[in-house]
C-alpha atoms as a PDB file:
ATOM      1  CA  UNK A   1     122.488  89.945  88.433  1.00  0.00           C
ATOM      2  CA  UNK A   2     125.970  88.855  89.088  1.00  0.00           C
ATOM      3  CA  UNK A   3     125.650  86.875  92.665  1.00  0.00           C
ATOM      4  CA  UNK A   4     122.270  87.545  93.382  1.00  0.00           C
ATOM      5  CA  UNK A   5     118.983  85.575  91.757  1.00  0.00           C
ATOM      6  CA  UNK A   6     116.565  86.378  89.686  1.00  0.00           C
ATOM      7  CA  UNK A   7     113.053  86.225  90.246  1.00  0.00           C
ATOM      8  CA  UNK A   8     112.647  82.796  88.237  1.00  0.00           C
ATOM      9  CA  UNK A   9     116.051  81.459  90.300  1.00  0.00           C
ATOM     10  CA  UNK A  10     114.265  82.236  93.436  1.00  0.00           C
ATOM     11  CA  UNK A  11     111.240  80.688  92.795  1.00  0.00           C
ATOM     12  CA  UNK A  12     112.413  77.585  91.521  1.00  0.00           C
ATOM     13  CA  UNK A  13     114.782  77.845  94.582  1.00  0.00           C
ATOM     14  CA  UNK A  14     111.936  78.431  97.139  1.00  0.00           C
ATOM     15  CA  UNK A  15     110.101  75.745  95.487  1.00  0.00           C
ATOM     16  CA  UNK A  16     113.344  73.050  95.914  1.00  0.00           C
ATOM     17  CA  UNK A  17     113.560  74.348  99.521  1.00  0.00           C
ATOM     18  CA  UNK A  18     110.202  72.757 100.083  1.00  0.00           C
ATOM     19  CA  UNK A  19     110.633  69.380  98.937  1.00  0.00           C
ATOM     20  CA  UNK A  20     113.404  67.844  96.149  1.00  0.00           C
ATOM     21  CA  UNK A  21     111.061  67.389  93.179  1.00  0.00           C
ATOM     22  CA  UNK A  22     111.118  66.096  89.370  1.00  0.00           C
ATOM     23  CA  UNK A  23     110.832  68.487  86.321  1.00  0.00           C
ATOM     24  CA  UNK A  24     106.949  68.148  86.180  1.00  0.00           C
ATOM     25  CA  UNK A  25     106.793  68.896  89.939  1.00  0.00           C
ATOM     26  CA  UNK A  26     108.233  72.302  89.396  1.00  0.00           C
ATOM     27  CA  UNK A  27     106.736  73.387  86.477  1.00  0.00           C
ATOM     28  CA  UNK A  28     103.167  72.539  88.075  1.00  0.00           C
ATOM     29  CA  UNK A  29     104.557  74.485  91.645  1.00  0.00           C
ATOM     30  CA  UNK A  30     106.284  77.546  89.903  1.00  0.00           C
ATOM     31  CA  UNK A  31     104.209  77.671  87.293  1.00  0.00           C
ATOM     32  CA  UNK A  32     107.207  78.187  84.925  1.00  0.00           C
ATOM     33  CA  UNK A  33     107.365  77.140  81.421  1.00  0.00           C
ATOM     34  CA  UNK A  34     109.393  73.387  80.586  1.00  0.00           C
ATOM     35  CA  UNK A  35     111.331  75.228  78.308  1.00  0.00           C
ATOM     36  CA  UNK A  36     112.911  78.119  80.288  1.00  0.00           C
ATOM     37  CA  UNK A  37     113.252  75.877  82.908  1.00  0.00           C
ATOM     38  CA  UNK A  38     115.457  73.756  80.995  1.00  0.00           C
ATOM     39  CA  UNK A  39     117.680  77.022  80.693  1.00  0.00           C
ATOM     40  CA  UNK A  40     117.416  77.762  84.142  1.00  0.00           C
ATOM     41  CA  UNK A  41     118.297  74.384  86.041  1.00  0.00           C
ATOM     42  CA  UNK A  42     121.779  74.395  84.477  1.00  0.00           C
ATOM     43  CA  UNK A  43     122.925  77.318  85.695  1.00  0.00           C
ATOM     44  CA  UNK A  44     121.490  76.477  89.091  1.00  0.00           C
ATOM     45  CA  UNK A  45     123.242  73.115  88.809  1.00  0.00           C
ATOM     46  CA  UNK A  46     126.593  75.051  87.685  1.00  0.00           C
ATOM     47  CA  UNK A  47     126.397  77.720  90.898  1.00  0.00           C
ATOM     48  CA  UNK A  48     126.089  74.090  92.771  1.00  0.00           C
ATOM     49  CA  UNK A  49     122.898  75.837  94.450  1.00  0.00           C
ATOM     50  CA  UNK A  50     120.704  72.642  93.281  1.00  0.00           C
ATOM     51  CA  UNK A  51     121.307  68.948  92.722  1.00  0.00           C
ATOM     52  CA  UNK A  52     119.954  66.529  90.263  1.00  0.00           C
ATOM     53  CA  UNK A  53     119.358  63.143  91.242  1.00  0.00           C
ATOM     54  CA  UNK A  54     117.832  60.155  89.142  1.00  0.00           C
ATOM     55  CA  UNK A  55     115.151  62.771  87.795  1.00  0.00           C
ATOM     56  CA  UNK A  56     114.787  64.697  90.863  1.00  0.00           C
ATOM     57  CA  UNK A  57     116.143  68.460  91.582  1.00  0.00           C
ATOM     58  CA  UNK A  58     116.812  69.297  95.208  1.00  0.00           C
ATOM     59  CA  UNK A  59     118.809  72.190  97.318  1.00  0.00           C
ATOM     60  CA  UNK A  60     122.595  71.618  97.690  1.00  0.00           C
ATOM     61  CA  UNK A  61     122.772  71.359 101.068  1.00  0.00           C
ATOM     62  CA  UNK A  62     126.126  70.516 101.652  1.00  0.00           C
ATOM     63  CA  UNK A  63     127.673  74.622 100.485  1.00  0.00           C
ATOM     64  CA  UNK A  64     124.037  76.361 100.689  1.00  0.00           C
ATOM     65  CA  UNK A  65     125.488  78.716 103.778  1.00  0.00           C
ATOM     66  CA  UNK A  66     127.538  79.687 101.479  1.00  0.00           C
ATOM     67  CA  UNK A  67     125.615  80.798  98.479  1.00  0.00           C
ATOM     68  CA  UNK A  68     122.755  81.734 100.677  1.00  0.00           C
ATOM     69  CA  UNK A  69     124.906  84.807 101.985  1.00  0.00           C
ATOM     70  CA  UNK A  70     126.257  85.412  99.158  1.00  0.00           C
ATOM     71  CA  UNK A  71     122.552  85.975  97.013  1.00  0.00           C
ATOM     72  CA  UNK A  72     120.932  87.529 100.773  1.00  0.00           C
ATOM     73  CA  UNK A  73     123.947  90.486 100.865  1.00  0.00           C
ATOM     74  CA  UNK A  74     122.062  93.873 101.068  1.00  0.00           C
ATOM     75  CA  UNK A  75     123.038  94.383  97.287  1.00  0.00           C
ATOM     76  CA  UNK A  76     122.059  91.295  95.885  1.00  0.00           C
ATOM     77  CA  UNK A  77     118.495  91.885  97.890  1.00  0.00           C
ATOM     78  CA  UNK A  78     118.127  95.581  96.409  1.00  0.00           C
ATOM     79  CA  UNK A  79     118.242  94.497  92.880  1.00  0.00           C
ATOM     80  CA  UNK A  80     115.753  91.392  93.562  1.00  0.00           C
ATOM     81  CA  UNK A  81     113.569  94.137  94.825  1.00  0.00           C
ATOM     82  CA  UNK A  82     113.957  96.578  91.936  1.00  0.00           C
ATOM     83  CA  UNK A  83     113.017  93.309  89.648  1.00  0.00           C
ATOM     84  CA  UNK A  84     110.185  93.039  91.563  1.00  0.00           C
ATOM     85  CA  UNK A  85     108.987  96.537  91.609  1.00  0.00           C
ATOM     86  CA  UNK A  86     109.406  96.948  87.980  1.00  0.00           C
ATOM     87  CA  UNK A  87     107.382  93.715  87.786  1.00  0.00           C
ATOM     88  CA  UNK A  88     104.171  94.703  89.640  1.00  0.00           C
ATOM     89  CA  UNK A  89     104.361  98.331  87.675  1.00  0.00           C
ATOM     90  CA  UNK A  90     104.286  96.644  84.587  1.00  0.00           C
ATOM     91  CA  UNK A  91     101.130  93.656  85.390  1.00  0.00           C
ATOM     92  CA  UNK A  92      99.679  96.526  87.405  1.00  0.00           C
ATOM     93  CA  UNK A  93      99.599  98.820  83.747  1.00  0.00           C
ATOM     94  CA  UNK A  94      98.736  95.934  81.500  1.00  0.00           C
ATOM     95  CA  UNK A  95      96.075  96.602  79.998  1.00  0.00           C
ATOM     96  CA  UNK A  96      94.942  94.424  77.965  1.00  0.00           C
ATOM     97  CA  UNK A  97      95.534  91.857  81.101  1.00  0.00           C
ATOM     98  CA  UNK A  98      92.348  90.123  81.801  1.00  0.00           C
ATOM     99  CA  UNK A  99      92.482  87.811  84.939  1.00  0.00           C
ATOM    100  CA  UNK A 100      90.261  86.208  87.114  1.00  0.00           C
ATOM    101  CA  UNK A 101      88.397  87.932  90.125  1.00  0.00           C
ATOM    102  CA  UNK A 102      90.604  88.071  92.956  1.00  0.00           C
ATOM    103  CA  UNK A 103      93.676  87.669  90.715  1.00  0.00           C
ATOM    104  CA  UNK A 104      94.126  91.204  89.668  1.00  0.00           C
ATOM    105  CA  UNK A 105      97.144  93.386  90.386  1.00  0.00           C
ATOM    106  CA  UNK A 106      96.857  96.317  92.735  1.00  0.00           C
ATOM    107  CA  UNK A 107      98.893  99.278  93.212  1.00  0.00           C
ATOM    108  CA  UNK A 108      98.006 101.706  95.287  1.00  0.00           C
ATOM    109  CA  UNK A 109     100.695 104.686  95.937  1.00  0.00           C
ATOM    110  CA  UNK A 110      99.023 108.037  98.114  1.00  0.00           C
ATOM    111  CA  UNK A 111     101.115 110.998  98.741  1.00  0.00           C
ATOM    112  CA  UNK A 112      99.403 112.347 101.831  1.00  0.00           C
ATOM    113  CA  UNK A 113     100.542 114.902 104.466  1.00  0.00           C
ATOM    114  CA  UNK A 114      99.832 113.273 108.056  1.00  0.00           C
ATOM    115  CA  UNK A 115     100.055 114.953 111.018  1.00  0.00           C
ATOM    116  CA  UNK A 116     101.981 113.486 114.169  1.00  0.00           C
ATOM    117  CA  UNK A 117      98.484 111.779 115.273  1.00  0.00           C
ATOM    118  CA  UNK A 118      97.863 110.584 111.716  1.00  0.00           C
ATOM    119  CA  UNK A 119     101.710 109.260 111.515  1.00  0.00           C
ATOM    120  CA  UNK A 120     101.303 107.069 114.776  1.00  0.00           C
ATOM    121  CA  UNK A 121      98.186 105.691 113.642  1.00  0.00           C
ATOM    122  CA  UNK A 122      99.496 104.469 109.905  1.00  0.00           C
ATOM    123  CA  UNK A 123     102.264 102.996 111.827  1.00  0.00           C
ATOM    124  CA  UNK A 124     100.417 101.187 114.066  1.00  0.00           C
ATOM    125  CA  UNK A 125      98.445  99.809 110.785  1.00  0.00           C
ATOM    126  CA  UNK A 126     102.008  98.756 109.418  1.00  0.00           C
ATOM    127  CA  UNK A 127     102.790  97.223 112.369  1.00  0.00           C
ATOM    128  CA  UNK A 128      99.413  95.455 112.455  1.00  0.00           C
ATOM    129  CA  UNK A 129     100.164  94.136 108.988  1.00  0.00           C
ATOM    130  CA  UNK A 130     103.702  92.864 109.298  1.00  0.00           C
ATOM    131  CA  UNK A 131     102.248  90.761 112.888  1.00  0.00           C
ATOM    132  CA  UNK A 132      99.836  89.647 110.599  1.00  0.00           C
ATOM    133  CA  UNK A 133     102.463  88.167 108.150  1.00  0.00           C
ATOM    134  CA  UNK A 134     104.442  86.703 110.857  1.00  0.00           C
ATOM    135  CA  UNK A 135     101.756  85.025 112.387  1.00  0.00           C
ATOM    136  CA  UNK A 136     100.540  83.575 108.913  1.00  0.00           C
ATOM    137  CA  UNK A 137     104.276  82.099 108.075  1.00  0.00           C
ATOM    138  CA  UNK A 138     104.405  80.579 111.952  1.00  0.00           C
ATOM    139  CA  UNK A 139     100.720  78.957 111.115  1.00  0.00           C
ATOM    140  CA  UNK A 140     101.839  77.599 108.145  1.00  0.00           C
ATOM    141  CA  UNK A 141     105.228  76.272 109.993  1.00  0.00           C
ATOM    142  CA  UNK A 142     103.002  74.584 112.772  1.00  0.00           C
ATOM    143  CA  UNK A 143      99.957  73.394 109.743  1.00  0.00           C
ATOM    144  CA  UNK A 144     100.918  73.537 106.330  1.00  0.00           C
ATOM    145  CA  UNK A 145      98.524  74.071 103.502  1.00  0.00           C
ATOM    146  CA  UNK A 146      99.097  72.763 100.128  1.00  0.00           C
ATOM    147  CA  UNK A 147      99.970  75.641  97.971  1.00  0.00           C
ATOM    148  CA  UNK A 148     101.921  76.371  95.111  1.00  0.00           C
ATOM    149  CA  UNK A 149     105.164  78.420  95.697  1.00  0.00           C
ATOM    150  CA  UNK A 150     103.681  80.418  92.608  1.00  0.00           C
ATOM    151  CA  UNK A 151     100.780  81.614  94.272  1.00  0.00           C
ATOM    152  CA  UNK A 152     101.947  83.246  97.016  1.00  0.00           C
ATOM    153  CA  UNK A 153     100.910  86.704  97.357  1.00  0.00           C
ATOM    154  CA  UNK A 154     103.221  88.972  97.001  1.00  0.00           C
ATOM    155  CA  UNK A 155     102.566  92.429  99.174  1.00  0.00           C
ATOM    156  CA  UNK A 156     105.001  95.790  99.123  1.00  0.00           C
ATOM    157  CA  UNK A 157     104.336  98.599 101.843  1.00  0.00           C
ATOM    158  CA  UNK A 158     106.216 101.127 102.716  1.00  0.00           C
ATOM    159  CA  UNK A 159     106.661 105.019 104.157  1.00  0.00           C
ATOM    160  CA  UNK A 160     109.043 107.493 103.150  1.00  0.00           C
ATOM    161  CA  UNK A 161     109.440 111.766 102.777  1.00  0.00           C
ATOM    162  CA  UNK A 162     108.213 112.425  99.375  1.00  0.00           C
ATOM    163  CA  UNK A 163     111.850 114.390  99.423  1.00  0.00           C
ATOM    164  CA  UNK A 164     113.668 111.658 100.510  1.00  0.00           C
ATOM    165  CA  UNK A 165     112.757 110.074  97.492  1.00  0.00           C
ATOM    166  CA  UNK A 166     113.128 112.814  95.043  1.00  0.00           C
ATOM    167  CA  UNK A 167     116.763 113.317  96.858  1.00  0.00           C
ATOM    168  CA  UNK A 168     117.355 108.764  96.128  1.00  0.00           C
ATOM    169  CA  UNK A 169     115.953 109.901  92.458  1.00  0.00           C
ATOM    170  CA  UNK A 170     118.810 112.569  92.468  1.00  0.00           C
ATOM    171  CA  UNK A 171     121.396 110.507  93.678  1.00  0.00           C
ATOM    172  CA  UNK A 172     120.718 107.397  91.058  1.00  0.00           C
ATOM    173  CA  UNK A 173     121.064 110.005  87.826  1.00  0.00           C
END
């Protein structure tokens, strides 16, 4: 990704947005290996999108409106999306995966044909769930909890044509 982040920049990014923090800090937050982070920080450091400072890693503050457009353009979005995607596919067909109860991946894709009544109704349920979401970042604004930026949940909806997808299919070959 050539101005955009990857999924391991944006986590240790998210993480720094929190709170500055030292090396152990973010390894125990993002849950990332010492090691990769010490190939990842640089590069951070060199897009001046983090500091370092007497052992401690925060946000550059001073030009972040600047590389904050430049990694949230509609582009640099789609591809962090498409990492992601291709992410839960692959944990979701691991098999040999074994995790904890209420750790597992789920995927769930339907291909249903809903009438008008049936459309309304699955969008209210959508709408239902993205108030939900809002309401659960504004209670965490107002009362944070302690959590680690690395277990977040992450959740993917969506609603398309079945031939609106074949035709994006199309268009990418």
């Amino acid at each position: 990704m050539k101005d955009g982040l990857l999924i391991i920049e944006r986590i240790i990014i998210e993480s720094l947005s929190k709170k500055e923090r030292n090396m152990q800090e973010i390894i125990l937050d993002t849950n990332l290996d010492h090691s990769l982070l010490l190939n990842i920080l640089p590069n951070l450091l060199m897009k001046n999108m983090i500091r370092y400072t007497r052992g401690t890693y925060s946000i550059e503050k001073e030009n972040c409106f600047q590389w904050l457009n430049e990694v949230n353009k509609t582009d640099n979005v789609k591809e962090e999306a498409k990492e992601l995607f291709i992410s839960l596919v692959n944990q979701y067909f691991k098999k040999d995966l074994v995790k904890p109860v209420g750790n597992e991946t789920q995927l769930k894709i339907q291909k249903v044909w809903l009438t008008r009544d049936e459309e309304v109704i699955l969008r209210s349920h959508l709408s239902g769930l993205d108030g939900f979401f809002t309401g659960v970042k504004a209670s965490r604004r107002i009362k944070p909890e302690r959590e680690k930026t690395c277990e977040q949940r992450v959740v993917i909806w969506g609603l398309s044509q079945y031939s609106d997808l074949v035709d994006g299919v199309l268009e990418a070959v």
